[in-house]
N, C-alpha and C. Protein backbone atom coordinates (compact mmCIF):
# COMPACT_ATOMS: atom_id res chain seq x y z
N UNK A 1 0.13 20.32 -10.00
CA UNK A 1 0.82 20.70 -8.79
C UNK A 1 2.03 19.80 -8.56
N UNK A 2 1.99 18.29 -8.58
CA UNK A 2 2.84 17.43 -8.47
C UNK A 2 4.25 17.96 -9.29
N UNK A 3 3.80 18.10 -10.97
CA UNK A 3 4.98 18.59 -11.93
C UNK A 3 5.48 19.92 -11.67
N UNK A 4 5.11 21.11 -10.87
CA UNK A 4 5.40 21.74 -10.21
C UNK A 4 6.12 22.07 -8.95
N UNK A 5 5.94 20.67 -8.56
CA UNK A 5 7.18 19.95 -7.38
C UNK A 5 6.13 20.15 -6.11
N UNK A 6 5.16 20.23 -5.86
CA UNK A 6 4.68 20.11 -4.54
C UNK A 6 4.02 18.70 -4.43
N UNK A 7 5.19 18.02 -3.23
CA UNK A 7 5.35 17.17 -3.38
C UNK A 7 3.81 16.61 -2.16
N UNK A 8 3.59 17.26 -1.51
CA UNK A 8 2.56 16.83 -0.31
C UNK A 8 2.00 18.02 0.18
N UNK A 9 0.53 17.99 -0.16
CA UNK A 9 -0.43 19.07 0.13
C UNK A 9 -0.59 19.49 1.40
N UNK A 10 -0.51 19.85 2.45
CA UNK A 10 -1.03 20.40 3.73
C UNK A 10 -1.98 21.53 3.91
N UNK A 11 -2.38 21.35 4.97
CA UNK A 11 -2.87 20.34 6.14
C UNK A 11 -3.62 19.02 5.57
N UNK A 12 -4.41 19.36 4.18
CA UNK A 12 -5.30 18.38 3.76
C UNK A 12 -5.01 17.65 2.19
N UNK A 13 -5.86 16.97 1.84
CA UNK A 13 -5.63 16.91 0.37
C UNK A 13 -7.10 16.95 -0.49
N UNK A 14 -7.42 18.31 0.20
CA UNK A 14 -8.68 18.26 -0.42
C UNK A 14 -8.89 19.37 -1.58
N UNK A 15 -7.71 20.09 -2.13
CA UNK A 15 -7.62 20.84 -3.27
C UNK A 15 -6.99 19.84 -4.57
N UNK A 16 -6.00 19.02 -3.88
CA UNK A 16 -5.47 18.44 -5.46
C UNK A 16 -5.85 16.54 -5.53
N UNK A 17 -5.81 16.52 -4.62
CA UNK A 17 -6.45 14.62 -3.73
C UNK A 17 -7.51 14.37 -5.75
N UNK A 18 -8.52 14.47 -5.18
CA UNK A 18 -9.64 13.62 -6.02
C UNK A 18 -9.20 14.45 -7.59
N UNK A 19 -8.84 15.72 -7.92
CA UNK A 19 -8.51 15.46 -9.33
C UNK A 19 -7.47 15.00 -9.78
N UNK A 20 -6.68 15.11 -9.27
CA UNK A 20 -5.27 14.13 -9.87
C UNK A 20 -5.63 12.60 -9.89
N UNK A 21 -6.45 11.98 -9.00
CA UNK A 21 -7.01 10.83 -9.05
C UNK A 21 -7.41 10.80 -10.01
N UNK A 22 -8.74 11.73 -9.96
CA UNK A 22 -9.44 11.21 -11.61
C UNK A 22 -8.56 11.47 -13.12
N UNK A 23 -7.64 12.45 -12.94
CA UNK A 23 -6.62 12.38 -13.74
C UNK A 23 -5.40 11.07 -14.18
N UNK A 24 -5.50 10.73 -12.80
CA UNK A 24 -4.62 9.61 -13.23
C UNK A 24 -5.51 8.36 -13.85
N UNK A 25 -6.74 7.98 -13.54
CA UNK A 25 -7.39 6.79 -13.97
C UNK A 25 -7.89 7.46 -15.46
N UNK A 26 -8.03 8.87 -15.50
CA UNK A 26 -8.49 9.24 -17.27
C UNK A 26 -7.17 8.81 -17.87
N UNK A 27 -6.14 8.77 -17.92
CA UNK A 27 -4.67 8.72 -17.95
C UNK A 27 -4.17 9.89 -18.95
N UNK A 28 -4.40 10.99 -17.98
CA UNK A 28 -4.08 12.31 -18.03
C UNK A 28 -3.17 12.93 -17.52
N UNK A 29 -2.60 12.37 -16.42
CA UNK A 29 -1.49 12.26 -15.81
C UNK A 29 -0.78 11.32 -15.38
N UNK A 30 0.56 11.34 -15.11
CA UNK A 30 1.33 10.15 -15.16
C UNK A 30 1.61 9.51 -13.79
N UNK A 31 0.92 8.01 -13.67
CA UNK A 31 1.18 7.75 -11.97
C UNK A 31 2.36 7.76 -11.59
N UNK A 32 3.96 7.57 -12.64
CA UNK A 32 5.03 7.91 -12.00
C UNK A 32 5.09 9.00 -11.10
N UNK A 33 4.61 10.19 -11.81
CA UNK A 33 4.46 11.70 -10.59
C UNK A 33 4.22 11.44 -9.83
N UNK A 34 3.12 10.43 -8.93
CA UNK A 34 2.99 10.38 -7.81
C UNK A 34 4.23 9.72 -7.31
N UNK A 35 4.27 8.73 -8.08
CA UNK A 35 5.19 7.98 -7.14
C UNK A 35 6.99 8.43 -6.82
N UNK A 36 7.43 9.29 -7.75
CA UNK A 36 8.16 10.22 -7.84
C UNK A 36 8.03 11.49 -6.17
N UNK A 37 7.30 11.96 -6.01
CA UNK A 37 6.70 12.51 -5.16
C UNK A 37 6.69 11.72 -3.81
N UNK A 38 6.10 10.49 -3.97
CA UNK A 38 6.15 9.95 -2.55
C UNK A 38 7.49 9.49 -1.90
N UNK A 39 8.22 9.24 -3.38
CA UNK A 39 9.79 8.96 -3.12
C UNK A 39 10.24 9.81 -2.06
N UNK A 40 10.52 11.56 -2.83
CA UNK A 40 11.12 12.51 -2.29
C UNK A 40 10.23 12.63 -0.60
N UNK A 41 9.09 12.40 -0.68
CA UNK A 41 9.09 12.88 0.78
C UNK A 41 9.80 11.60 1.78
N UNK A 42 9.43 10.25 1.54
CA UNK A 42 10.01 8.91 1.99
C UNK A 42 11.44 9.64 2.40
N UNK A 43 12.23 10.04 0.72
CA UNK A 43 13.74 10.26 1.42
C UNK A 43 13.58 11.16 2.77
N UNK A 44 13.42 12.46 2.67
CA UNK A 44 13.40 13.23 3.22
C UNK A 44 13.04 13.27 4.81
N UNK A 45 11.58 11.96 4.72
CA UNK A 45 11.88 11.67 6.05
C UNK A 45 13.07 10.90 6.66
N UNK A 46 13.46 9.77 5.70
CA UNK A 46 14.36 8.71 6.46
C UNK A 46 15.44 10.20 6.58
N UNK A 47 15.77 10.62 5.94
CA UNK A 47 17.26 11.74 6.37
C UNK A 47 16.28 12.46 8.25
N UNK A 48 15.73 12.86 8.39
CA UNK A 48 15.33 13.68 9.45
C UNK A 48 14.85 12.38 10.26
N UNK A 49 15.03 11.53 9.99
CA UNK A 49 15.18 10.07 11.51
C UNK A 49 13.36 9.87 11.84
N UNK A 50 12.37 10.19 10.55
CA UNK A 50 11.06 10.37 11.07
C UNK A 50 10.55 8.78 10.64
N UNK A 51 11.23 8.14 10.20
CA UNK A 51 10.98 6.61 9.79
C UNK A 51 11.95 5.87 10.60
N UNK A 52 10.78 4.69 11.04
CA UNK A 52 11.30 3.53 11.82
C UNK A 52 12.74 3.03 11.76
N UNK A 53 13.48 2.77 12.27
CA UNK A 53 14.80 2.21 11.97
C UNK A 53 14.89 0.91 11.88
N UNK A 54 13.76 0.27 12.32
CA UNK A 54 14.01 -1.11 11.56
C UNK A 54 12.29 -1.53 11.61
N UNK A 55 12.39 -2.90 11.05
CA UNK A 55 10.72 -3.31 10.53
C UNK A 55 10.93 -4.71 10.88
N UNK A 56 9.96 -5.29 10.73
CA UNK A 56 9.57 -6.79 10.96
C UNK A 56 9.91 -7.63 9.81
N UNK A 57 10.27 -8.28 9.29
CA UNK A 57 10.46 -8.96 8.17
C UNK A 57 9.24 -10.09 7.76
N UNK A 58 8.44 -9.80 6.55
CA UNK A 58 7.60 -10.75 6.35
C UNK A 58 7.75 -12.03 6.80
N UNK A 59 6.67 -12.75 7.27
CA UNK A 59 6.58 -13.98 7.20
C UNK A 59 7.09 -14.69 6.50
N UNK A 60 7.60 -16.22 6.28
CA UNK A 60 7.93 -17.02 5.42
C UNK A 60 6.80 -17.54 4.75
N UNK A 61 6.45 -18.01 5.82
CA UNK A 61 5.11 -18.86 5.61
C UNK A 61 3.78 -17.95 6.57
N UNK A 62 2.69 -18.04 6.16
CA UNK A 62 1.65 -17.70 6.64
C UNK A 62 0.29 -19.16 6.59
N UNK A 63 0.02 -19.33 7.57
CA UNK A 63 -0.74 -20.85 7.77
C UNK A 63 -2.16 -19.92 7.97
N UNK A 64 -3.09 -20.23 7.09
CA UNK A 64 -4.34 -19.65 7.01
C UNK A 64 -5.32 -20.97 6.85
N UNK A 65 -5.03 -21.71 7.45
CA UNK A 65 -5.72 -22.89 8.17
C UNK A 65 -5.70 -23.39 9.25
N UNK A 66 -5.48 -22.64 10.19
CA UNK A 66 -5.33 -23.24 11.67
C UNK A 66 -6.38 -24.01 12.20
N UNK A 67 -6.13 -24.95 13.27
CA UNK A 67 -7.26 -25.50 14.03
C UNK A 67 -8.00 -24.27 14.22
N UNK A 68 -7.67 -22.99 14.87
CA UNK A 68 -8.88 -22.13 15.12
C UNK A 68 -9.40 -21.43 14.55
N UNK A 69 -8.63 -20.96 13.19
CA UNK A 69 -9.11 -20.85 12.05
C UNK A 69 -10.18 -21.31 11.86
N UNK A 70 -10.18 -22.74 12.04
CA UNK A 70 -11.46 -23.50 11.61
C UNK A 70 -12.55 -23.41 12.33
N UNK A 71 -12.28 -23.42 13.90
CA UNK A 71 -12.86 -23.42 14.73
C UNK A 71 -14.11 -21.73 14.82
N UNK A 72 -13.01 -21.17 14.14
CA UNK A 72 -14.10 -19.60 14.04
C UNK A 72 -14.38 -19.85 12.92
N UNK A 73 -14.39 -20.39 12.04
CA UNK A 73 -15.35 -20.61 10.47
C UNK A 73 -16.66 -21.47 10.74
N UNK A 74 -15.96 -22.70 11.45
CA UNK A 74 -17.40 -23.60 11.85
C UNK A 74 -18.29 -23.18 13.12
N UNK A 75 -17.84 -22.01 13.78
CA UNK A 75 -18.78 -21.48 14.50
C UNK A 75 -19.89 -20.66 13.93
N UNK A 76 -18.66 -19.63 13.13
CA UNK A 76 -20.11 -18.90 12.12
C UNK A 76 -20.74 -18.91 11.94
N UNK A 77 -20.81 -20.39 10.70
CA UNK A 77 -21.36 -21.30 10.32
C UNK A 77 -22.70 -21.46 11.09
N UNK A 78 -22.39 -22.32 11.97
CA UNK A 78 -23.41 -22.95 12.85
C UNK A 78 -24.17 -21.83 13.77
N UNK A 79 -24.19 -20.40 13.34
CA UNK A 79 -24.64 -19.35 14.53
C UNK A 79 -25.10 -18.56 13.60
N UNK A 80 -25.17 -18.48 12.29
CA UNK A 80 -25.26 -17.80 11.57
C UNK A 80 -26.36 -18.13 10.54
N UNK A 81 -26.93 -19.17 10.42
CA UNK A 81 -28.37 -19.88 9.80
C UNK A 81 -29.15 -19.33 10.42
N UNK A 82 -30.16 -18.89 9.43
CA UNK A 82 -31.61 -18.56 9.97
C UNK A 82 -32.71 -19.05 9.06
N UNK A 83 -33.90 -20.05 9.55
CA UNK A 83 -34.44 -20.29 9.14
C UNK A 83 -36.09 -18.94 9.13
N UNK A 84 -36.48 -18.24 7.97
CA UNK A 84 -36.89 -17.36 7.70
C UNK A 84 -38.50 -17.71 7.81
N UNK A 85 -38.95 -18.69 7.09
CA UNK A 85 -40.04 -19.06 7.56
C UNK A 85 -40.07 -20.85 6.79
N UNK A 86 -40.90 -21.25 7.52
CA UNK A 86 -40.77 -23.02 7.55
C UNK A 86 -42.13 -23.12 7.03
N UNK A 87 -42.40 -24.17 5.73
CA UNK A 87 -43.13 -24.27 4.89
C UNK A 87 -43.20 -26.07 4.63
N UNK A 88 -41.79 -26.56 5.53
CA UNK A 88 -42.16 -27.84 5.80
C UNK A 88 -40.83 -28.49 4.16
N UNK A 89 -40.52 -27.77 3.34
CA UNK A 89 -39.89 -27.81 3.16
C UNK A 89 -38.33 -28.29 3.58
N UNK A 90 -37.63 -28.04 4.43
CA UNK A 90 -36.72 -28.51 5.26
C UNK A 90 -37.39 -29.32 6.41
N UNK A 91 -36.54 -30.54 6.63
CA UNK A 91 -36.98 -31.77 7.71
C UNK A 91 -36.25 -31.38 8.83
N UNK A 92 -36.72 -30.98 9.69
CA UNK A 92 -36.32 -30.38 10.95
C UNK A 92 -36.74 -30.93 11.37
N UNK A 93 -36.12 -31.81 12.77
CA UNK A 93 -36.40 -32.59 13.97
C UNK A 93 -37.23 -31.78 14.73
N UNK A 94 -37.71 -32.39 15.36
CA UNK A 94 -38.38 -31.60 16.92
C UNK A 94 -37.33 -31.45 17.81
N UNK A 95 -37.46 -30.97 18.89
CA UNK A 95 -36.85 -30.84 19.94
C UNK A 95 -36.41 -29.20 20.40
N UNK A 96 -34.73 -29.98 20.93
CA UNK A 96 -34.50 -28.15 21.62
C UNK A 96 -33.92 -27.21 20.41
N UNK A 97 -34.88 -26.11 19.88
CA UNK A 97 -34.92 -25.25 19.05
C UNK A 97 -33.66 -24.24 19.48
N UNK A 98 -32.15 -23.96 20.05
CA UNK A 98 -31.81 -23.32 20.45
C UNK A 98 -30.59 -22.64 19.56
């Protein structure tokens, strides 16, 4: 269908969706076609004004260690142990079990 020029199935993609998939991972068909395809509709929208006129520009930097970062990792952590059954094995204090 793609080499045929239909470039985007409607309403659904539930006639050509999953075999062209499995076509493309047998490599039976060529993933350029798709991407060929997604081109032409991309253009087609930016010409008819249906794409954003402007975007956010990636990050430079992205900090994936923040103090609270940490702060929601070491909460997890600490909320997220369960002791399943106690055999005396682990030295657990007495006290407030909470």
């Amino acid at each position: 269908a793609l080499a045929a020029g239909i470039d985007v199935e409607l309403p659904t993609g539930d006639a050509y969706l999953a075999p062209l998939a499995e076509r493309i991972r047998a490599g039976l068909a060529d993933e350029s076609l798709v991407d060929r395809a997604v081109l032409r509709v991309l253009d087609e929208k930016e010409e008819l004004g249906l794409l954003d006129a402007t975007f956010d520009a990636p990050p430079t930097e992205i900090d994936l260690d923040t103090p609270a970062h940490r702060d929601v990792a070491r909460r997890l952590a600490e909320e997220s142990v369960v002791l399943l059954t106690s055999d005396g094995t682990l030295p657990l204090a007495g006290g407030d079990r909470t």
